[in-house]
N, C-alpha and C. Protein backbone atom coordinates (compact mmCIF):
# COMPACT_ATOMS: atom_id res chain seq x y z
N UNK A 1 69.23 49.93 104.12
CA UNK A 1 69.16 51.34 104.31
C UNK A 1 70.49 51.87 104.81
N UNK A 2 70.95 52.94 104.42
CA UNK A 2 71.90 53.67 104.58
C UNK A 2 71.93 54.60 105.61
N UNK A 3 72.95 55.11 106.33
CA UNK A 3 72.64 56.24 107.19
C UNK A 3 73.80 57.08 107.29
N UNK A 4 73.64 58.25 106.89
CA UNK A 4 75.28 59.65 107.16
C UNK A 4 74.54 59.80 108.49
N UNK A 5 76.26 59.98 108.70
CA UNK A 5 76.34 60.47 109.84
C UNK A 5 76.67 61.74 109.95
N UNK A 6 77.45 62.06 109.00
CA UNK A 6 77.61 63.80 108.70
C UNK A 6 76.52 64.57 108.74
N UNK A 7 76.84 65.94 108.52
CA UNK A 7 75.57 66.49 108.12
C UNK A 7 74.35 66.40 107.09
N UNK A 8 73.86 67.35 107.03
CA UNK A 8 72.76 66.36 105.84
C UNK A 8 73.29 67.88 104.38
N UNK A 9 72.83 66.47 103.66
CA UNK A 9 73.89 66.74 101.87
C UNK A 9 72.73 68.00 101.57
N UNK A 10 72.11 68.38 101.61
CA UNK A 10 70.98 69.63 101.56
C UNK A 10 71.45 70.90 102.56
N UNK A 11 72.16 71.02 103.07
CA UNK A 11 72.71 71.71 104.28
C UNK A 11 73.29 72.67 103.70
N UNK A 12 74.11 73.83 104.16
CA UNK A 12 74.55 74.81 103.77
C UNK A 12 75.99 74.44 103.86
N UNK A 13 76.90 74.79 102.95
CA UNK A 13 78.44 74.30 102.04
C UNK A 13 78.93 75.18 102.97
N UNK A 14 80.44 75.03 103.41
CA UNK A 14 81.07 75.82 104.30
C UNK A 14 82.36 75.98 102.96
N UNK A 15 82.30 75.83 101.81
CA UNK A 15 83.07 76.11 100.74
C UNK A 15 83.03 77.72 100.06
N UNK A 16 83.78 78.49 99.90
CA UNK A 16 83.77 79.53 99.53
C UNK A 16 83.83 79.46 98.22
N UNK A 17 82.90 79.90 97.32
CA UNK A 17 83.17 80.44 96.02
C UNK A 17 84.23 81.09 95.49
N UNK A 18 85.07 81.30 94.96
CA UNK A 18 86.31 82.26 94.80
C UNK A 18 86.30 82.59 93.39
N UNK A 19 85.34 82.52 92.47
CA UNK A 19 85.21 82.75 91.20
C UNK A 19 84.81 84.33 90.87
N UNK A 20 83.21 84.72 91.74
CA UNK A 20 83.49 85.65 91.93
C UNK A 20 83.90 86.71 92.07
N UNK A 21 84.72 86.35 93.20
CA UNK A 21 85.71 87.34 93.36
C UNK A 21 86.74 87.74 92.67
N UNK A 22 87.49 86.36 91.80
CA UNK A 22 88.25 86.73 90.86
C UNK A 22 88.04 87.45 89.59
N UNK A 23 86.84 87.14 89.72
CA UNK A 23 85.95 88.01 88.55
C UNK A 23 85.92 89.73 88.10
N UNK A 24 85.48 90.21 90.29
CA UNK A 24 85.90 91.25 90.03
C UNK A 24 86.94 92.07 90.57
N UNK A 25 87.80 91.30 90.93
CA UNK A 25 89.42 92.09 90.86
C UNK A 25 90.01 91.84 89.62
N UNK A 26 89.75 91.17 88.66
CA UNK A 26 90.17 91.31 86.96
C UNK A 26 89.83 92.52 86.76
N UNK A 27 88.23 92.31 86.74
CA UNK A 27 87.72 93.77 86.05
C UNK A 27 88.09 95.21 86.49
N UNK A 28 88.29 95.37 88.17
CA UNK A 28 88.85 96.40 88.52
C UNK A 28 90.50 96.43 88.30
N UNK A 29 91.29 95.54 88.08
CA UNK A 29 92.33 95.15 87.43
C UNK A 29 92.58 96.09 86.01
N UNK A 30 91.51 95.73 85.00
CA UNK A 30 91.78 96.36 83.85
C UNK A 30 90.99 97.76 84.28
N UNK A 31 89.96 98.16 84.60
CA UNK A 31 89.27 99.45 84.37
C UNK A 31 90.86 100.57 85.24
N UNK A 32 91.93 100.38 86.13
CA UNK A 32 92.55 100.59 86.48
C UNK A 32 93.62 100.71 85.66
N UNK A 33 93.88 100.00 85.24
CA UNK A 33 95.21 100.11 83.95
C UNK A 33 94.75 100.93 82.85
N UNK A 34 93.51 100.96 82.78
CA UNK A 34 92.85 101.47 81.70
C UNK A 34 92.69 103.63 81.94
N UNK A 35 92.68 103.53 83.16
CA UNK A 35 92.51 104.87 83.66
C UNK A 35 93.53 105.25 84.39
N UNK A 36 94.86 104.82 84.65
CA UNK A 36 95.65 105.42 85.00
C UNK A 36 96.53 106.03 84.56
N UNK A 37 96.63 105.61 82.81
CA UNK A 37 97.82 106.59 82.10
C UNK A 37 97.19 107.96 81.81
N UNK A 38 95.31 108.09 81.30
CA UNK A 38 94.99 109.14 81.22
C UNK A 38 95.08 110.24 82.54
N UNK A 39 95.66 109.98 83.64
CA UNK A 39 95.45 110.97 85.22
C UNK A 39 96.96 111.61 84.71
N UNK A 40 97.79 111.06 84.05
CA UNK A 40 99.10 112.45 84.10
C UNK A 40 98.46 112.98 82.82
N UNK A 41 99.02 114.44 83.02
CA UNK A 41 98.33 115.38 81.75
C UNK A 41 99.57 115.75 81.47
N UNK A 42 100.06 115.76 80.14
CA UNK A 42 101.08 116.68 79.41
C UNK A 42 101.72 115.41 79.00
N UNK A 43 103.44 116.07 78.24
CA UNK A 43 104.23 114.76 78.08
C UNK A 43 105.04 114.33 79.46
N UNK A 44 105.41 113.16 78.97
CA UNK A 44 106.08 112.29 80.22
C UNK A 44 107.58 112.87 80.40
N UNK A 45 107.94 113.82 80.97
CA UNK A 45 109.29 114.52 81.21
C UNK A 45 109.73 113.98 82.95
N UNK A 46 111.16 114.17 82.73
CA UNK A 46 112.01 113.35 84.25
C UNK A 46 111.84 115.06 84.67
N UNK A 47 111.66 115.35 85.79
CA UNK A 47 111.55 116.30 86.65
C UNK A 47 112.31 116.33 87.10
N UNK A 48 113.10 118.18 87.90
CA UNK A 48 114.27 118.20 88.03
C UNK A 48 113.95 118.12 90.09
N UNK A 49 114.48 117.52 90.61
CA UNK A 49 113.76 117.16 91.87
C UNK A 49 114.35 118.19 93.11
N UNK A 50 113.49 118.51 93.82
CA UNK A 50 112.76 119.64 95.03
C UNK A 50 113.47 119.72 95.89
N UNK A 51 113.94 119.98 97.36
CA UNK A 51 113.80 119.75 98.80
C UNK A 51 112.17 120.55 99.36
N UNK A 52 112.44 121.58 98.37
CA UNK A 52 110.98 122.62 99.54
C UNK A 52 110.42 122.91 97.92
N UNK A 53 108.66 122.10 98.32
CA UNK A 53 107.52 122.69 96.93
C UNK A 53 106.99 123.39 97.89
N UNK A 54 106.06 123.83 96.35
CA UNK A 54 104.64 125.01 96.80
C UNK A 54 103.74 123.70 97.07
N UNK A 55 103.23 124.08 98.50
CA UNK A 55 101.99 123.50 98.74
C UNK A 55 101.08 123.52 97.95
N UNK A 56 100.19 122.42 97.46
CA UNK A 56 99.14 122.40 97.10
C UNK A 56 97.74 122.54 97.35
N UNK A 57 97.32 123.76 96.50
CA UNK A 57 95.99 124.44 97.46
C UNK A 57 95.00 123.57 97.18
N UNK A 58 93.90 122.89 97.61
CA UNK A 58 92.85 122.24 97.77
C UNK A 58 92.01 123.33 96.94
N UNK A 59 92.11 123.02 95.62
CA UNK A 59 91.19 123.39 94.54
C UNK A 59 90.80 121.97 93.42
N UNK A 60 89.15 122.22 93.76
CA UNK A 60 88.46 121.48 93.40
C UNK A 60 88.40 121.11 91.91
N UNK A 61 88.88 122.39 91.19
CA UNK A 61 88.92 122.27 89.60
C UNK A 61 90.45 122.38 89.14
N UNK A 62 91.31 121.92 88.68
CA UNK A 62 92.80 122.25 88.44
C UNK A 62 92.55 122.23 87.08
N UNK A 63 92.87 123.24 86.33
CA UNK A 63 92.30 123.70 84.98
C UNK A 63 93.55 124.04 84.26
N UNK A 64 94.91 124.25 84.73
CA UNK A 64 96.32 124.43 84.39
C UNK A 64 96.87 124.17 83.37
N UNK A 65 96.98 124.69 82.36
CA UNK A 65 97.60 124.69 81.03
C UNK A 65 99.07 123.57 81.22
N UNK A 66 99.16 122.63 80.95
CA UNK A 66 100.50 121.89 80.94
C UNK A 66 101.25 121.80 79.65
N UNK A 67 102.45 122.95 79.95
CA UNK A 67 103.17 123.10 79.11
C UNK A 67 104.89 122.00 79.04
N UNK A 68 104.81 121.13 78.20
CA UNK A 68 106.16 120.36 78.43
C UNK A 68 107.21 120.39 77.18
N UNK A 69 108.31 120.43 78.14
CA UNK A 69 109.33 120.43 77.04
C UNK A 69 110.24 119.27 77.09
N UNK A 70 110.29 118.47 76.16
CA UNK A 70 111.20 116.78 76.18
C UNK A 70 112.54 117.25 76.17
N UNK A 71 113.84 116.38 76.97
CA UNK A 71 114.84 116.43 76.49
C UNK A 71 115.66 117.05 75.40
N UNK A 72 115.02 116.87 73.59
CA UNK A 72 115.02 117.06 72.87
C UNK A 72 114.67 118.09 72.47
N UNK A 73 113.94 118.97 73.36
CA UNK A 73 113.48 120.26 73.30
C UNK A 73 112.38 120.87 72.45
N UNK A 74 111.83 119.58 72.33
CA UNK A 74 110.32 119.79 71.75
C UNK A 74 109.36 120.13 72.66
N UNK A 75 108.63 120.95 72.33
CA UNK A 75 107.40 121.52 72.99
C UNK A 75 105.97 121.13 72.94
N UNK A 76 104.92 121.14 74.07
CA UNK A 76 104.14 120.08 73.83
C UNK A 76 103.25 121.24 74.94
N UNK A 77 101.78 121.37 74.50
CA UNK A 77 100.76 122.13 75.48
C UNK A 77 99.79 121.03 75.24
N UNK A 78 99.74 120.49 76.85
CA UNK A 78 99.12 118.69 77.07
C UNK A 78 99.79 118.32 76.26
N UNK A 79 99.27 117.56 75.23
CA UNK A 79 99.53 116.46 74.36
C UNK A 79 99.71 116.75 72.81
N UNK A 80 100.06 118.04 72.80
CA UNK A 80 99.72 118.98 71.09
C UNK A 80 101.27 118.94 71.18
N UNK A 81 102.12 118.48 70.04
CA UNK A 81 103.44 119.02 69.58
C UNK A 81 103.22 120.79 69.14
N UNK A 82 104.19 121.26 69.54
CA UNK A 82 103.96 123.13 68.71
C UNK A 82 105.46 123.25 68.73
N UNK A 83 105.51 124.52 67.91
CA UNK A 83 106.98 125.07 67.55
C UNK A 83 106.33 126.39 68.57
N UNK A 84 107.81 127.44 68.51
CA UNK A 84 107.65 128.49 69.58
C UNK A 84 106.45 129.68 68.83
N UNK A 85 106.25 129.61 67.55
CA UNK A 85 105.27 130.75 66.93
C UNK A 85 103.67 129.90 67.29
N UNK A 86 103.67 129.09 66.82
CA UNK A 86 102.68 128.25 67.26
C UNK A 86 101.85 128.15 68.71
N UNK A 87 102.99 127.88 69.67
CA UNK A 87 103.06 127.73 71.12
C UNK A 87 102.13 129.50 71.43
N UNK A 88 103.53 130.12 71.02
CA UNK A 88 102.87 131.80 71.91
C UNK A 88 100.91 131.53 71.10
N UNK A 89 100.86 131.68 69.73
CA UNK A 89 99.65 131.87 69.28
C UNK A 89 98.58 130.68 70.14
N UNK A 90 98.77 129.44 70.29
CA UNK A 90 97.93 128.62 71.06
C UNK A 90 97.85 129.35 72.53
N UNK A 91 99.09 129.66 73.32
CA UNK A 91 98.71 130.21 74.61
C UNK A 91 98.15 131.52 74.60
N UNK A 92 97.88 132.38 73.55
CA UNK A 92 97.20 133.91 73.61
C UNK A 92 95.88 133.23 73.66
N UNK A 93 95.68 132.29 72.87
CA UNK A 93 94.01 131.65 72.46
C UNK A 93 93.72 131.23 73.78
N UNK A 94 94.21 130.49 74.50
CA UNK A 94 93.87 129.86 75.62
C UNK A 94 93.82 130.99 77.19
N UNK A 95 94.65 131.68 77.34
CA UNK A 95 94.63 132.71 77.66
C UNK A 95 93.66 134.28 77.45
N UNK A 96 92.84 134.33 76.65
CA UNK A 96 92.31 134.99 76.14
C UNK A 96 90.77 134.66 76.76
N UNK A 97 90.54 133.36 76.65
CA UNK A 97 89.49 132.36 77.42
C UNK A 97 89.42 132.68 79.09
N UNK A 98 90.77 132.84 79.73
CA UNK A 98 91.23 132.77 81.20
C UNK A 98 92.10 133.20 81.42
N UNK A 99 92.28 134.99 81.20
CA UNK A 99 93.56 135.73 81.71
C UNK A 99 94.35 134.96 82.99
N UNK A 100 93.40 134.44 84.21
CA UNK A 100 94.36 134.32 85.04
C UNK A 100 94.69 132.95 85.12
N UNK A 101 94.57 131.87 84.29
CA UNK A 101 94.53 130.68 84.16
C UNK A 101 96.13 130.51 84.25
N UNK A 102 96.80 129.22 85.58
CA UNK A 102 98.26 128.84 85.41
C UNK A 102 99.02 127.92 84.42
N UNK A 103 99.59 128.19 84.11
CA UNK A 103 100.25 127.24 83.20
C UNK A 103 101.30 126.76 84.43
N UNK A 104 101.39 125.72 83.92
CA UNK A 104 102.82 124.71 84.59
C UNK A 104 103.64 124.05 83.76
N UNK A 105 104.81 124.78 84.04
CA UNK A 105 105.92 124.33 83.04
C UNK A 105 106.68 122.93 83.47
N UNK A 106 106.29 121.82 82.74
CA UNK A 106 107.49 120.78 83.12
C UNK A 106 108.55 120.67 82.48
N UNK A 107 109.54 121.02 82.60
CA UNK A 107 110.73 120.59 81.93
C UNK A 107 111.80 119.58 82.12
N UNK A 108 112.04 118.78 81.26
CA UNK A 108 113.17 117.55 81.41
C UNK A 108 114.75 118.11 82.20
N UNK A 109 114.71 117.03 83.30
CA UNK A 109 116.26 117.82 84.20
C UNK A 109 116.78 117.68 83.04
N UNK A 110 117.29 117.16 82.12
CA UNK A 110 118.23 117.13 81.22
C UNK A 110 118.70 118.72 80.57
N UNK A 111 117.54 119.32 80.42
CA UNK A 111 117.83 120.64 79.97
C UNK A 111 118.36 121.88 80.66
N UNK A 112 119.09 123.05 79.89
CA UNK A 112 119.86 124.33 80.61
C UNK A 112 118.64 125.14 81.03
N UNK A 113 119.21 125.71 81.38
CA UNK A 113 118.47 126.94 82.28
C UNK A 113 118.20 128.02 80.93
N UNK A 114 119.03 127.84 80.14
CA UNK A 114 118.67 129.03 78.66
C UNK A 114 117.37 128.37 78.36
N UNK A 115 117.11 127.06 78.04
CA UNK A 115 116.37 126.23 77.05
C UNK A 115 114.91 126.28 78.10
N UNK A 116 114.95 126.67 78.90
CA UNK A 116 113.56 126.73 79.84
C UNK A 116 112.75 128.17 79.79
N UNK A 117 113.98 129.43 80.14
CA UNK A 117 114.32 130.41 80.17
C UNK A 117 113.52 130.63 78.66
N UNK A 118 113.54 130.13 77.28
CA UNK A 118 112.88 130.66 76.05
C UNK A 118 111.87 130.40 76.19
N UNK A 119 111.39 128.93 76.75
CA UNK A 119 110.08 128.91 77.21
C UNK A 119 109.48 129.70 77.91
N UNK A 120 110.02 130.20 78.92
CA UNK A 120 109.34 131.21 79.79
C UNK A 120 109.19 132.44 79.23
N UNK A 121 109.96 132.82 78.52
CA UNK A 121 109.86 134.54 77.54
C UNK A 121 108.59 134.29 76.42
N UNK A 122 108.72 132.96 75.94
CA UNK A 122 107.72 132.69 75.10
C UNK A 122 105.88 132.83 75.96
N UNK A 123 105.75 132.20 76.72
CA UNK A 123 104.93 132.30 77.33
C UNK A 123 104.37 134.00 78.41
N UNK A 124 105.43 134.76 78.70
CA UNK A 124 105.45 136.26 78.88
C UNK A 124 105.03 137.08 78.04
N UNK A 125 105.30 136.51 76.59
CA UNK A 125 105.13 137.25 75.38
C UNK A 125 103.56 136.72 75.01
N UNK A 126 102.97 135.95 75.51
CA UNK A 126 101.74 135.31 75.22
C UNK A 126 100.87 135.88 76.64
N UNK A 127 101.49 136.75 77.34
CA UNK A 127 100.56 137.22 78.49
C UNK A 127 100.24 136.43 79.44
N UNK A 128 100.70 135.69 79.86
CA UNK A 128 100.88 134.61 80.74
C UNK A 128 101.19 135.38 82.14
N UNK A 129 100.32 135.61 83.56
CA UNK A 129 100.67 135.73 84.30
C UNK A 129 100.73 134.63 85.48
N UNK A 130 100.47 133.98 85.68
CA UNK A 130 101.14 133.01 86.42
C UNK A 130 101.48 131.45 85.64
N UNK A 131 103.07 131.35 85.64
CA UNK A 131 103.75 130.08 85.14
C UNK A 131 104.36 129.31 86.66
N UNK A 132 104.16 128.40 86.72
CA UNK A 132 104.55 127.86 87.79
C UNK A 132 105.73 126.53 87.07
N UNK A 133 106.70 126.41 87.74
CA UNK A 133 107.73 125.24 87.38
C UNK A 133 107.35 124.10 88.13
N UNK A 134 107.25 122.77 87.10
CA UNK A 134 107.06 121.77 87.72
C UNK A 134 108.47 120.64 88.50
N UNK A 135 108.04 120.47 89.31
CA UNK A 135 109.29 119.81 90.52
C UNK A 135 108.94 118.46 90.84
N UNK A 136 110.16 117.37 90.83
CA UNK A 136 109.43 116.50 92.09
C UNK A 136 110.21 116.33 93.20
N UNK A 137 109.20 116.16 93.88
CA UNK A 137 109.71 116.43 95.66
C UNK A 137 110.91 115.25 96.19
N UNK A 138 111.73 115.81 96.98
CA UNK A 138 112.70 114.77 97.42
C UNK A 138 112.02 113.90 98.59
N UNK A 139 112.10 112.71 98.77
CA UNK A 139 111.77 112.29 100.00
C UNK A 139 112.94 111.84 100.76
N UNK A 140 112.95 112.72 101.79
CA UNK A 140 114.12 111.98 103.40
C UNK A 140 113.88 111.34 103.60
């Protein structure tokens, strides 16, 4: 006859599973990669950068027309390429829906102050009352 002296082999494992867990930090892994390119709205433009923004008001719905213009000076409302006849006619339509609805203009630092400036007349001419310029903030 045999005898352990250890504990008894029926006993509770002081071994941690770690499969689990790897299991679901993969999955939150991908559902994360998977949902983070859709959270920026518009095209991907370098921003011309801040010292002092407009605070951001704690509104629950941000409904903001994102108007972008690339380097190249193509125009883009979200994710739609438009030319400037196009652009004004899409923002009267959208506007028409939500007189007071903001648009936010991002524009690439790369560009002049004329080449923003047509954007903005374009969008005046489409009845646009509040355009806000998009910035990014400096950090000290």
């Amino acid at each position: 006859m045999g005898m352990s002296v250890g504990g008894s082999p029926r006993g509770p494992k002081a071994e941690i599973n770690v499969t689990p867990l790897v299991d679901v930090v993969l999955v939150l892994l991908i559902i994360f990669m998977v949902i983070t390119p859709m959270l920026q709205r518009g095209k991907s433009v370098e921003l011309p950068k801040a010292r002092e923004t407009e605070k951001k008001k704690t509104d629950t719905k941000d409904n903001a027309l994102i108007l972008s213009v690339t380097p190249d000076k193509k125009l883009y409302l979200d994710n739609d390429p438009l030319d400037d006849k196009a652009l004004e006619a899409r923002l009267r339509e959208e506007l028409a829906k939500d007189p007071v609805r903001k648009i936010l203009l991002k524009a690439d630092n790369s560009l002049r102050v004329r080449d923003v400036r047509k954007v903005m007349e374009v969008a005046r001419q489409a009845k646009a009352m509040r355009v806000s310029l998009g910035v990014e903030e400096l950090k000290d």
